[in-house]
N, C-alpha and C. Protein backbone atom coordinates (compact mmCIF):
# COMPACT_ATOMS: atom_id res chain seq x y z
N UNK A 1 19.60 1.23 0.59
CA UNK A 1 19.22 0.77 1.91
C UNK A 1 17.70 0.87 2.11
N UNK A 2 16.66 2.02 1.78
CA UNK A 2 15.72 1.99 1.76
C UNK A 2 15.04 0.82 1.10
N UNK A 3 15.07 0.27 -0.04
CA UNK A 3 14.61 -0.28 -0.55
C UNK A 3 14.32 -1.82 0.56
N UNK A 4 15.98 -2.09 0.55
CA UNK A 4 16.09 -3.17 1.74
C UNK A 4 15.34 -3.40 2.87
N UNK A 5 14.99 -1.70 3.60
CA UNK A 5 14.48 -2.19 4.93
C UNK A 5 13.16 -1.89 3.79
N UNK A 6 12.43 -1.58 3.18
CA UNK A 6 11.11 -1.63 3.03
C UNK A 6 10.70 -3.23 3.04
N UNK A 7 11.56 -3.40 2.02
CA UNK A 7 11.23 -5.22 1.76
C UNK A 7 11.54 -6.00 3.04
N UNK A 8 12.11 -6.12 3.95
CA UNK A 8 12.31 -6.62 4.94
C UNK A 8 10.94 -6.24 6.33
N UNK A 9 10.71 -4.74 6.12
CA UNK A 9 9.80 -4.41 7.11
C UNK A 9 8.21 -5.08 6.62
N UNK A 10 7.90 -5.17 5.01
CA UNK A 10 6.92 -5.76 4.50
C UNK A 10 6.74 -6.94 4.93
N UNK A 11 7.77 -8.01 4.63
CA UNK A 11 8.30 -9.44 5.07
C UNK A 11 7.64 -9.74 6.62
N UNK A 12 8.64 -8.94 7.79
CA UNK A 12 8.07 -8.88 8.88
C UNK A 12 6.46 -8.59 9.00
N UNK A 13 6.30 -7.59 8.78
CA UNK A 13 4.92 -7.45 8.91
C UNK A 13 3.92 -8.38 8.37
N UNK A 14 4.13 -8.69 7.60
CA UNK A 14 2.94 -10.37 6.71
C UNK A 14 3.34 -11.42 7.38
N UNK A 15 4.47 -11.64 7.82
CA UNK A 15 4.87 -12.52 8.48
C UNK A 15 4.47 -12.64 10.17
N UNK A 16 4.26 -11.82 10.34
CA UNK A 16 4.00 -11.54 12.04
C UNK A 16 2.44 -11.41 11.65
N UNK A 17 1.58 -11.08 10.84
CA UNK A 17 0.15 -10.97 10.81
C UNK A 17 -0.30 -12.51 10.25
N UNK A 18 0.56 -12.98 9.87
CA UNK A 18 -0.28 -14.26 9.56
C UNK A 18 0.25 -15.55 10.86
N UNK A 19 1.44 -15.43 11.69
CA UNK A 19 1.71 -15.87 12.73
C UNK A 19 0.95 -15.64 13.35
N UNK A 20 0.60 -14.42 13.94
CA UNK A 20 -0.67 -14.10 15.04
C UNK A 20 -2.76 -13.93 15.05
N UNK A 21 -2.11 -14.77 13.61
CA UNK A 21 -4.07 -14.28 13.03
C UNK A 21 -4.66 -13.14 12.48
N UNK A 22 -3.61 -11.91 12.93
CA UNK A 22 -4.24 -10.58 12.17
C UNK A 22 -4.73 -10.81 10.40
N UNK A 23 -4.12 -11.58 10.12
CA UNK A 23 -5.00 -11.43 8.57
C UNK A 23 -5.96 -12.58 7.96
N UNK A 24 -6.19 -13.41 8.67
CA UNK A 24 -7.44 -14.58 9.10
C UNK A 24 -8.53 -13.40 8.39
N UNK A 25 -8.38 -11.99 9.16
CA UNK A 25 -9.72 -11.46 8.97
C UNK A 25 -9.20 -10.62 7.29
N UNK A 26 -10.29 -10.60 6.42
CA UNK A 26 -10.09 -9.89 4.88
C UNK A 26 -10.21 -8.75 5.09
N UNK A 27 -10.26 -8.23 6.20
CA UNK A 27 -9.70 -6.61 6.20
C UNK A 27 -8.16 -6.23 6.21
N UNK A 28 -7.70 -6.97 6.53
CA UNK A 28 -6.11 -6.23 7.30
C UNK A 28 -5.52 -5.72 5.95
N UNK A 29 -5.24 -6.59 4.76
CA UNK A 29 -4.93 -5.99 3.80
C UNK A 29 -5.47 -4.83 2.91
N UNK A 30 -6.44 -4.98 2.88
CA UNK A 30 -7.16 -3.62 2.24
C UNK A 30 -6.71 -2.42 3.10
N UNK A 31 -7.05 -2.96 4.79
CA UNK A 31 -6.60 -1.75 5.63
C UNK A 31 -5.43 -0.85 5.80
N UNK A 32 -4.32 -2.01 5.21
CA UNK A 32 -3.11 -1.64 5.26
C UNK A 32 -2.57 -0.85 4.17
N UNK A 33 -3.61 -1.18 2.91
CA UNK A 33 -3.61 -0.45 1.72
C UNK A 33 -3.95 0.89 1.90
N UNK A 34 -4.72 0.77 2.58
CA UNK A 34 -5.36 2.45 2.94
C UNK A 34 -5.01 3.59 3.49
N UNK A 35 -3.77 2.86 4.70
CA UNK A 35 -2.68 3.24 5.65
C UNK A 35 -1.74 3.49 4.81
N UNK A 36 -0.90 2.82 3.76
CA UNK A 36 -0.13 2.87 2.37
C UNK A 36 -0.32 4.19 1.42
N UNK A 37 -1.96 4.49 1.50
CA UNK A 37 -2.58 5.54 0.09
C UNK A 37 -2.40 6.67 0.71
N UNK A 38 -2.54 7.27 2.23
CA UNK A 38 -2.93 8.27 3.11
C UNK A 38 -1.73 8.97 2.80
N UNK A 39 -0.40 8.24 3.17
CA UNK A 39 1.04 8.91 3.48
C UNK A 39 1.51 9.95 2.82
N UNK A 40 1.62 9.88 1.05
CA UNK A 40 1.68 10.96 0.31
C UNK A 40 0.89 12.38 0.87
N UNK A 41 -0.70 11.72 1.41
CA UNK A 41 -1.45 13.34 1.73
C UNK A 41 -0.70 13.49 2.83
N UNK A 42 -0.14 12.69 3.92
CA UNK A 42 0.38 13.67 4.80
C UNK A 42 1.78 14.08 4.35
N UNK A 43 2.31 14.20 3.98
CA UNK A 43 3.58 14.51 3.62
C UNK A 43 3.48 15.61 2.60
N UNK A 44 2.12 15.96 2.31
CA UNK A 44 1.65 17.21 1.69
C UNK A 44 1.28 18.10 2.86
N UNK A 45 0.43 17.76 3.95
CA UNK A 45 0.54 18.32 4.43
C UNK A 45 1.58 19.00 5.68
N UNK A 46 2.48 18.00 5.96
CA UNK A 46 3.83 18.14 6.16
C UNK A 46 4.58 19.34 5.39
N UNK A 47 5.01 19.06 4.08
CA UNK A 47 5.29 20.05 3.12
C UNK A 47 4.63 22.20 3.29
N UNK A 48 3.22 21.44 3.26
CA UNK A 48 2.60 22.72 3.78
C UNK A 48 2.08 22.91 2.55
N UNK A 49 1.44 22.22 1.24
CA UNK A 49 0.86 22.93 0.12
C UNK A 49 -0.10 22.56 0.34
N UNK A 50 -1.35 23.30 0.17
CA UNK A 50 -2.49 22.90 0.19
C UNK A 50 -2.94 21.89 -1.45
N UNK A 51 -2.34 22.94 -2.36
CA UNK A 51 -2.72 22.40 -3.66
C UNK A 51 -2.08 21.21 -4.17
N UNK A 52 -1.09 20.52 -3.26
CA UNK A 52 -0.69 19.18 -3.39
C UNK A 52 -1.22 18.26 -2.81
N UNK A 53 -1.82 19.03 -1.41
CA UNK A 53 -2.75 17.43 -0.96
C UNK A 53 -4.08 17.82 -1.62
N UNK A 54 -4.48 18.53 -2.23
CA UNK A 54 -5.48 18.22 -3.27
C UNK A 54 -5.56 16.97 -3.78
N UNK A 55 -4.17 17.62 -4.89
CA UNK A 55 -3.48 16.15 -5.68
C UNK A 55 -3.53 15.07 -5.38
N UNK A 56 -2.89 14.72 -3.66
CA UNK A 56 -2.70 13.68 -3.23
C UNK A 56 -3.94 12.96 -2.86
N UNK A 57 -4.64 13.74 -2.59
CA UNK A 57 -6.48 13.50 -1.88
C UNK A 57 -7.17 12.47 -3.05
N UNK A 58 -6.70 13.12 -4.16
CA UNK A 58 -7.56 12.12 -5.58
C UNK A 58 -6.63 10.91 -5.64
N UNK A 59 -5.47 10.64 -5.41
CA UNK A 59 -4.61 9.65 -5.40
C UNK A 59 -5.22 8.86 -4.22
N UNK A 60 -5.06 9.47 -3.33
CA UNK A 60 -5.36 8.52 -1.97
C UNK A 60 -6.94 7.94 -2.08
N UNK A 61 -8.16 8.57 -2.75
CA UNK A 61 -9.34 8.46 -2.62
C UNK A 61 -9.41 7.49 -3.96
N UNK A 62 -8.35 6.84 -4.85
CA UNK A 62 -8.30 5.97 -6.08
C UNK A 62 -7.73 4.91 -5.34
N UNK A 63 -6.98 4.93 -4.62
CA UNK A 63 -6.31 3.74 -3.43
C UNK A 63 -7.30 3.56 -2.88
N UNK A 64 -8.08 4.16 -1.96
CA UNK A 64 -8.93 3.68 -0.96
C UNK A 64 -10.23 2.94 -1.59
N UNK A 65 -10.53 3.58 -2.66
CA UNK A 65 -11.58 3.10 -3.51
C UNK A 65 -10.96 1.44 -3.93
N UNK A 66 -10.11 1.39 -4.47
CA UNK A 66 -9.56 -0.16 -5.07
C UNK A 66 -9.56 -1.34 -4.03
N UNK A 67 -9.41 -0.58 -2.36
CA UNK A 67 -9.20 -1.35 -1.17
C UNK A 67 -10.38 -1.62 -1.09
N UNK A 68 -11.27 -0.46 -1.25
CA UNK A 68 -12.81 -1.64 -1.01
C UNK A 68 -13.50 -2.30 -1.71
N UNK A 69 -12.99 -2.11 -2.72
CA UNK A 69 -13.55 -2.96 -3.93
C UNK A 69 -13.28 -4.22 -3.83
N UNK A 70 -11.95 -3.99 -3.66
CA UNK A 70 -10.60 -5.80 -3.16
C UNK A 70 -11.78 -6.10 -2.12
N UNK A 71 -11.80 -5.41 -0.77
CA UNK A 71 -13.00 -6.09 0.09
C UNK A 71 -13.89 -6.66 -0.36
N UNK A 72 -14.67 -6.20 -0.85
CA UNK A 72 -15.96 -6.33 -1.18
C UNK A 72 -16.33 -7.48 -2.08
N UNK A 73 -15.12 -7.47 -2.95
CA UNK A 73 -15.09 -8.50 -4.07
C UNK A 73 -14.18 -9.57 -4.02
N UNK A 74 -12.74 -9.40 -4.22
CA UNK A 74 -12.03 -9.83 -4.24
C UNK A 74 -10.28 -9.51 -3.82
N UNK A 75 -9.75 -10.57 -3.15
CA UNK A 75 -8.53 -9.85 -2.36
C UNK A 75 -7.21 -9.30 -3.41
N UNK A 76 -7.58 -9.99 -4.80
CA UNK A 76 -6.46 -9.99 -5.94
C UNK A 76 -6.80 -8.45 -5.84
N UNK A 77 -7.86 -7.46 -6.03
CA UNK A 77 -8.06 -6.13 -6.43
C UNK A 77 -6.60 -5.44 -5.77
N UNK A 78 -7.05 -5.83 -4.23
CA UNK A 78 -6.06 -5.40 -3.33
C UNK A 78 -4.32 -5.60 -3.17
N UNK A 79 -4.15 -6.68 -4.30
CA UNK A 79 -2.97 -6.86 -4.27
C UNK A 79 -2.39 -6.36 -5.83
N UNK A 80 -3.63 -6.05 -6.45
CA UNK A 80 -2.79 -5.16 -7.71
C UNK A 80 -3.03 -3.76 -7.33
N UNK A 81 -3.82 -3.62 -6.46
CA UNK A 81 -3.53 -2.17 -5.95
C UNK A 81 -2.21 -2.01 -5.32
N UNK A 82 -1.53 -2.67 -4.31
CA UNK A 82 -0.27 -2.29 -3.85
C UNK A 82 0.45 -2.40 -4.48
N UNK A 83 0.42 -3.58 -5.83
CA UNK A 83 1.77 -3.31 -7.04
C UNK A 83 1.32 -1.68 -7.64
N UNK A 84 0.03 -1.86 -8.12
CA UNK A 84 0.12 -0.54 -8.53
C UNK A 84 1.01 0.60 -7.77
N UNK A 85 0.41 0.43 -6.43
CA UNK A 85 0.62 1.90 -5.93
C UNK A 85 2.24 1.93 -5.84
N UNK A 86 3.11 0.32 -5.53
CA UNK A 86 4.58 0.69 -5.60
C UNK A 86 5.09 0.82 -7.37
N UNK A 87 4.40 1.32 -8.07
CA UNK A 87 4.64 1.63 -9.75
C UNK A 87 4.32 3.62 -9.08
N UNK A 88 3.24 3.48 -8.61
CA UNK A 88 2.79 4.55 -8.50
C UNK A 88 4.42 5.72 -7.92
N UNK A 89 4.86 4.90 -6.81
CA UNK A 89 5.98 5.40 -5.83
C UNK A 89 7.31 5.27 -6.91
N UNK A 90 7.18 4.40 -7.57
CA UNK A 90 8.52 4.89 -9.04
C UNK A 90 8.02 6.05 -9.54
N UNK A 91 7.03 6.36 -10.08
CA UNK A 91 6.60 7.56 -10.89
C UNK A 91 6.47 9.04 -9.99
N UNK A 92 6.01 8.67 -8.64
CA UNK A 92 5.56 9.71 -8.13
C UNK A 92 5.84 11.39 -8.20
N UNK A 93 7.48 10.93 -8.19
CA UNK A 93 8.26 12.39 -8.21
C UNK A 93 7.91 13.21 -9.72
N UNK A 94 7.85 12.52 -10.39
CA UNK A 94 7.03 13.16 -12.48
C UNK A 94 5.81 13.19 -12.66
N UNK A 95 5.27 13.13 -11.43
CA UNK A 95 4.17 13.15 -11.35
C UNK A 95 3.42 14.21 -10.50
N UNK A 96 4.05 14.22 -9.63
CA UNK A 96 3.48 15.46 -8.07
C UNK A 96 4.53 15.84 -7.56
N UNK A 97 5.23 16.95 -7.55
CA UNK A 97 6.17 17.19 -7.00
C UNK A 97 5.81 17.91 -5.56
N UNK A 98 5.92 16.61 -4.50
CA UNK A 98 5.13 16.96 -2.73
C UNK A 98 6.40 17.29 -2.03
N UNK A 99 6.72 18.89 -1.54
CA UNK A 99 7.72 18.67 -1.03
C UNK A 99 8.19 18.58 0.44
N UNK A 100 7.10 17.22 0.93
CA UNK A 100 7.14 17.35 2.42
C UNK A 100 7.39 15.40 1.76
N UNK A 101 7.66 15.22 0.98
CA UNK A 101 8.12 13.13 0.58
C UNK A 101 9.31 13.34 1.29
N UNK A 102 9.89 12.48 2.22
CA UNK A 102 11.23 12.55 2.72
C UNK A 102 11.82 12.19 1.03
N UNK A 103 13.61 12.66 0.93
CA UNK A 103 14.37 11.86 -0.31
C UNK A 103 14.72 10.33 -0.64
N UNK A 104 14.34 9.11 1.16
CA UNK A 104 14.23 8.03 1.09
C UNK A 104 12.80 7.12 0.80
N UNK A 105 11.60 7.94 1.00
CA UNK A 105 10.27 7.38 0.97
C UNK A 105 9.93 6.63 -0.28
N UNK A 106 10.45 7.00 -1.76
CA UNK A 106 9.68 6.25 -2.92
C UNK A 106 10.16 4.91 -2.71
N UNK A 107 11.76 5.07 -2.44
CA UNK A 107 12.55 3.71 -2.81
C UNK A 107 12.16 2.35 -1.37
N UNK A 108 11.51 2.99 -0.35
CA UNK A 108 11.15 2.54 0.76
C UNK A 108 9.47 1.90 0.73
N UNK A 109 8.91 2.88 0.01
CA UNK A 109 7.48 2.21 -0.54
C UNK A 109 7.47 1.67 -1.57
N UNK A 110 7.82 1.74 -2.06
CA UNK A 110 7.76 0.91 -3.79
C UNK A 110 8.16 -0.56 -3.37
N UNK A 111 9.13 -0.80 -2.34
CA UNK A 111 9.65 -2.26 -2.17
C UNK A 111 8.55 -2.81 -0.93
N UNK A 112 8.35 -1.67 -0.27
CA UNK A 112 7.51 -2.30 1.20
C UNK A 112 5.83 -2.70 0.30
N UNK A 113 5.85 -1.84 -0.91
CA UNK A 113 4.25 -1.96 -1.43
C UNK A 113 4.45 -3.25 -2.28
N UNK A 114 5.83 -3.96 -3.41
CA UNK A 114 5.66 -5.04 -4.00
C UNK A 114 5.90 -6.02 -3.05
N UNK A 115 6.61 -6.31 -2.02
CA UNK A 115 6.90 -7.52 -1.10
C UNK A 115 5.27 -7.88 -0.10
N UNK A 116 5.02 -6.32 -0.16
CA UNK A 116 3.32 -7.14 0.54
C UNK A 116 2.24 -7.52 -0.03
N UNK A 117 2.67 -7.08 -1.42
CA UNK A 117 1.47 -7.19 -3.01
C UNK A 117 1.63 -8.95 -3.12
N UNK A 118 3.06 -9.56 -3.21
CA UNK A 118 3.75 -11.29 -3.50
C UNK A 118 3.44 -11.54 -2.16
N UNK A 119 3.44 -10.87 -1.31
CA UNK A 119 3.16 -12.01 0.17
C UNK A 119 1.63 -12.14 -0.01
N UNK A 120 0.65 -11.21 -0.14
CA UNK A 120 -0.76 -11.30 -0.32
C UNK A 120 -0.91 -12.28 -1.60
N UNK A 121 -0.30 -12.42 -2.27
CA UNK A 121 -0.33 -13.29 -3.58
C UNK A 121 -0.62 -14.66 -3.09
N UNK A 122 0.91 -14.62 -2.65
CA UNK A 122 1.29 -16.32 -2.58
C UNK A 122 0.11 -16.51 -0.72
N UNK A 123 -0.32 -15.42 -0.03
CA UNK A 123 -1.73 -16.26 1.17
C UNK A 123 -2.62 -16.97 0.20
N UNK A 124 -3.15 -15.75 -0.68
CA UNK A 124 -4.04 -16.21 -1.77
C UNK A 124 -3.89 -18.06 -2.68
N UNK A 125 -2.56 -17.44 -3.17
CA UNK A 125 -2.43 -18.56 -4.01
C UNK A 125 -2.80 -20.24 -3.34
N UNK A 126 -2.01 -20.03 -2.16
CA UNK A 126 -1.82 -21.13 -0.98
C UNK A 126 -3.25 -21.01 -0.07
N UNK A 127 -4.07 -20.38 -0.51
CA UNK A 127 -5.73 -20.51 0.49
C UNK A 127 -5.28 -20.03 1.52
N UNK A 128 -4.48 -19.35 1.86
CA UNK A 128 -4.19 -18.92 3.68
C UNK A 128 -5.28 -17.84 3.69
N UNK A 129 -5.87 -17.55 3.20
CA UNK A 129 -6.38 -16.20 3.40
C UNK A 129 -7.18 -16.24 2.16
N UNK A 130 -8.83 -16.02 2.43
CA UNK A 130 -9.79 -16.22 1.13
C UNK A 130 -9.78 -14.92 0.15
N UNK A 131 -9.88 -15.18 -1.27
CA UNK A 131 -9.46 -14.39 -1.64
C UNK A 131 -11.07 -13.38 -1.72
N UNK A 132 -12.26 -14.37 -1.81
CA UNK A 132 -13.82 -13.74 -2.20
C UNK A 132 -14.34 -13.51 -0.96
N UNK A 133 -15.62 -12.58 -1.19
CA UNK A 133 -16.11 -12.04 -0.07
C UNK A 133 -16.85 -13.08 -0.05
N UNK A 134 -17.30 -13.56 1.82
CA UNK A 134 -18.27 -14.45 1.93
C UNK A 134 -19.95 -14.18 2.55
């Protein structure tokens, strides 16, 4: 079920930002990437380890870094960053064990992070949305 509503809540959301203009502007996606990278640190700090949102801090600060790069340069950066980061949300648990991740969150980001990675694709592909900085 997670998986479902991720992909569905992704759907909606690209879908309602490009209905209303929110992503006209080449921030929203990077921004949303950034909003995407943060969650793990809070859910560390949720958890209560300090030495996991360490962890998570260098994760989130490799996301945020790729989002501005995608800005700055190009919007593809930003959309292999969210495939990445839903590869990232398969691996996560063998990777950092955060124990403030709800038990539904990987299977919920991993689908909400590839359905908005192919919706940013196919703006791109289709010119809805430039992919270079101007």
């Amino acid at each position: 079920m997670a998986f479902l509503i991720g992909a569905v809540l992704a759907l909606s959301v690209g879908l309602s930002a490009t209905f209303f203009g929110l992503d006209r502007d080449r921030a929203f996606y990077p921004t949303v990437m950034i909003v995407i990278a943060s969650y793990y640190a809070l859910f560390a700090v949720m958890g209560g380890s300090v030495h996991v949102l360490m962890v998570e801090s260098i994760v989130v600060v490799v996301f945020f870094g790729a989002s501005i790069a995608g800005f700055k340069t190009s919007l593809w950066l930003v959309v292999v960053a969210l495939a990445a980061h839903g590869l990232f949300d398969f691996i996560h648990s063998q990777l950092i064990v955060n124990p403030g991740v709800p038990a539904w969150w990987p299977q919920f980001c991993l689908s909400y992070d590839v359905v908005a990675a192919a919706y940013l694709a196919w703006l791109l592909i289709r010119s809805k949305v430039s992919a270079g900085a101007t």
